[in-house]
Protein backbone atom coordinates (compact mmCIF):
# COMPACT_ATOMS: atom_id res chain seq x y z
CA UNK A 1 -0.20 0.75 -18.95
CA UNK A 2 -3.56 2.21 -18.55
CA UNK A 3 -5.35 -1.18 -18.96
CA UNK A 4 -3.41 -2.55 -15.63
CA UNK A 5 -4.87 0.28 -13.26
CA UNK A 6 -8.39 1.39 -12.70
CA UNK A 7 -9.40 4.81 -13.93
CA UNK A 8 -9.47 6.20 -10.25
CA UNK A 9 -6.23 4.85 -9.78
CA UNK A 10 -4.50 6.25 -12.81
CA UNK A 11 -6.68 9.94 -11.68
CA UNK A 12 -5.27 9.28 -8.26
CA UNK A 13 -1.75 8.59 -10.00
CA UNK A 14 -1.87 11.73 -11.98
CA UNK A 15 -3.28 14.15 -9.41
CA UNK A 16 -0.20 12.93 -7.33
CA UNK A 17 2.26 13.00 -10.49
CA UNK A 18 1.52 16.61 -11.50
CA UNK A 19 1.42 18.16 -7.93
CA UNK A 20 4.57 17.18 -7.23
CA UNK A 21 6.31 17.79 -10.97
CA UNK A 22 4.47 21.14 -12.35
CA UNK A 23 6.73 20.57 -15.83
CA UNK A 24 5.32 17.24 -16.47
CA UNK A 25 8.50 15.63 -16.10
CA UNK A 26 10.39 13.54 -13.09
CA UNK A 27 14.19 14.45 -13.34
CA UNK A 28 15.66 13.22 -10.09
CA UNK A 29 15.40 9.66 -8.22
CA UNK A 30 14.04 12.00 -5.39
CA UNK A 31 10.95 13.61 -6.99
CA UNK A 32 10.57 9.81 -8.22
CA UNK A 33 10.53 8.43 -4.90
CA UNK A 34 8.15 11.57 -2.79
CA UNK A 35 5.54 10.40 -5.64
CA UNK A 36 5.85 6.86 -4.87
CA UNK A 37 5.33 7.46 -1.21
CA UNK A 38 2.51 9.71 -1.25
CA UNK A 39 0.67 7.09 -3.12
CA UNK A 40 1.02 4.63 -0.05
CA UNK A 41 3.40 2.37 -1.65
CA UNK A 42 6.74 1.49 0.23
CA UNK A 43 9.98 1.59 -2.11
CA UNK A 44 13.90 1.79 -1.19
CA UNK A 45 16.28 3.61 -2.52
CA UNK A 46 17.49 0.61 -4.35
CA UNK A 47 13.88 0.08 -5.84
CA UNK A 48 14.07 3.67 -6.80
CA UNK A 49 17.55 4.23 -7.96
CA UNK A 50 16.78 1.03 -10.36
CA UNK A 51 13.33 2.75 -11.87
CA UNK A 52 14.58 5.33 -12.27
CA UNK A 53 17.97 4.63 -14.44
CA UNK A 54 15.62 2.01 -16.31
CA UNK A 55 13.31 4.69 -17.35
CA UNK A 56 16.17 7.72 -18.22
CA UNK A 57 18.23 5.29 -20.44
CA UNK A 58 16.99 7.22 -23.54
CA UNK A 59 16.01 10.30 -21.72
CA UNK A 60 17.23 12.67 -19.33
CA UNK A 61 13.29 12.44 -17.43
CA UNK A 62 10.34 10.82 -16.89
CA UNK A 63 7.16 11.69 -18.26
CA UNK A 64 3.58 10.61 -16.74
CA UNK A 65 3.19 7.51 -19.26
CA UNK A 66 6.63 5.87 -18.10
CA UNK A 67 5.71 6.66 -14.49
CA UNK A 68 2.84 4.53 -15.08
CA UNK A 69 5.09 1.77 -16.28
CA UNK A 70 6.66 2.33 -13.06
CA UNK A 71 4.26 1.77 -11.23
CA UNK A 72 2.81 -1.15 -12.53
CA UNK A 73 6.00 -2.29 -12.20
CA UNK A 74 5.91 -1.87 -8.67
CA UNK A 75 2.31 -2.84 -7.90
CA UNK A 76 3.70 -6.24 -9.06
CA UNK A 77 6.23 -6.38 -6.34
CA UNK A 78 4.70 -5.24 -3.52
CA UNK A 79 1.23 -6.69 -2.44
CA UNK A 80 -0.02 -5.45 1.11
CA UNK A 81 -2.61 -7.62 1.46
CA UNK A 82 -0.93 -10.77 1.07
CA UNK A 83 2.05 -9.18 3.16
CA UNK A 84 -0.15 -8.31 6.26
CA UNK A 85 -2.01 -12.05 5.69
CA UNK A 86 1.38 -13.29 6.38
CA UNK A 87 2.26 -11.26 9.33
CA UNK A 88 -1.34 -11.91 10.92
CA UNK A 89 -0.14 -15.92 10.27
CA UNK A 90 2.98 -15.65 11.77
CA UNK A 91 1.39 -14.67 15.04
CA UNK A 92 -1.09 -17.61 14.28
CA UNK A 93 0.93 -19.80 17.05
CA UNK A 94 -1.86 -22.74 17.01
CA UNK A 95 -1.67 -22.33 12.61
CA UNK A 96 -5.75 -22.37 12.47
CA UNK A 97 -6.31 -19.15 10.68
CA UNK A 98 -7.18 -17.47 13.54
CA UNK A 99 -5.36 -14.33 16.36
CA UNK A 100 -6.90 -13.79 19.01
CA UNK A 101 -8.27 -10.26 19.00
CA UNK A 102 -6.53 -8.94 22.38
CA UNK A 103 -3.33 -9.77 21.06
CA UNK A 104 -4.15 -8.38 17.24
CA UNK A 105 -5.65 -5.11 19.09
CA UNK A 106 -1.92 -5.13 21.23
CA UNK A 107 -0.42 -5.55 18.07
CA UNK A 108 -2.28 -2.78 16.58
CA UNK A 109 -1.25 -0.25 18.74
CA UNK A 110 1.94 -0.69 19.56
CA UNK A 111 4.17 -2.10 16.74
CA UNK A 112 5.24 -0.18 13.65
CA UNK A 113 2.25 2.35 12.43
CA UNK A 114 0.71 2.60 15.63
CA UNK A 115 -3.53 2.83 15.51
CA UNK A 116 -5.51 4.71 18.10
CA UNK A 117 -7.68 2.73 20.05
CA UNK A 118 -10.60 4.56 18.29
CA UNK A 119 -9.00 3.57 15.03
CA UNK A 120 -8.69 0.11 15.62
CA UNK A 121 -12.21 -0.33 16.92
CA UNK A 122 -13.86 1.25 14.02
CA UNK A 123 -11.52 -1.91 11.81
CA UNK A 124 -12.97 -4.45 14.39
CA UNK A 125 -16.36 -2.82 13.96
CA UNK A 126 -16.52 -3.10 10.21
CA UNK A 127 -15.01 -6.64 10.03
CA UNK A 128 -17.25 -7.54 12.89
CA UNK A 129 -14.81 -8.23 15.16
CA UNK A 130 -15.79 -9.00 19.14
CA UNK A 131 -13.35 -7.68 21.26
CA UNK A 132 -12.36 -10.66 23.21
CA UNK A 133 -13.10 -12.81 20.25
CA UNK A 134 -11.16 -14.80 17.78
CA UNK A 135 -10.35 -13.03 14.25
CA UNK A 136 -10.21 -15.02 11.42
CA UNK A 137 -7.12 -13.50 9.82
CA UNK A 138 -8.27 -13.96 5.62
CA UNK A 139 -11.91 -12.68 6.39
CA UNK A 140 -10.44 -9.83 8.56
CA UNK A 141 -7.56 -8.74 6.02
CA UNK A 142 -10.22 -9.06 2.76
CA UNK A 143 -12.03 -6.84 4.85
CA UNK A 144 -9.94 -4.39 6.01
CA UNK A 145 -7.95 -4.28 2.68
CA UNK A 146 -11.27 -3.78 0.61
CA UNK A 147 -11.58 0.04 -0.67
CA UNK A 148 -14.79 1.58 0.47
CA UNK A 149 -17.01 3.22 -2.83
CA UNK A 150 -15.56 6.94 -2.93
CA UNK A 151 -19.29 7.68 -4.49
């Protein structure tokens, strides 16, 4: 599985993995799903209760090396970036490609994760956004969705 993640993601992976299970080993759907989360990704119980049968079926646990399966498993279900492109185009009334900025700001800060306004004019800033402006919703999620060099 290594060759499907980069090397900072499989270091991020592991850092996670053995904080969370000292013995090396996953042995309840709960441990399974705390890792999951604190690695950003969104999973149900379902989605959880599924891995983690799938990977016991010849073993009582889960070792690092089948939580990687796991998660590329995962990471082939879930894609944020096309997911928030979608939501961005559903509010795309005129279908152009474009929100207007007020209303993705409104959006910002008041529906589901709320953003400060402070956090949501440092993303307009770096996807060079003008405040009363029109955002052009592929631009603005490649940006936004683009990890900055951790060098």
């Amino acid at each position: 599985m290594a060759h499907y993640f980069s090397e900072s993601q499989i270091d991020a992976f592991k850092e996670c993995f053995f904080f969370h299970v000292r013995s090396g080993y996953i042995s309840n759907e709960g441990d399974l799903s705390i890792i999951i989360r604190s690695l950003n990704y969104c999973v149900t119980k379902e989605e959880v209760h599924n891995y983690f049968t799938k990977a016991t079926a010849s073993t009582d646990r889960i070792d690092f090396a089948s939580f990687l399966n796991i998660m590329h498993e995962h990471s082939q279900i879930e894609n944020k970036q096309k997911e928030l492109k979608a939501a961005l185009i559903a509010q795309d009334r005129e279908k152009r490609g474009y929100v207007n900025a007020v209303e993705l700001r409104h959006i910002l800060t008041n529906i589901g994760e709320k953003l400060s306004s402070k956090e949501v004019d440092s993303l307009f800033r770096e996807a060079g956004v003008q405040a009363n402006g029109q955002v052009n919703i592929s631009s603005f999620v490649d940006t936004i969705m683009t990890p900055s060099p951790d060098y």
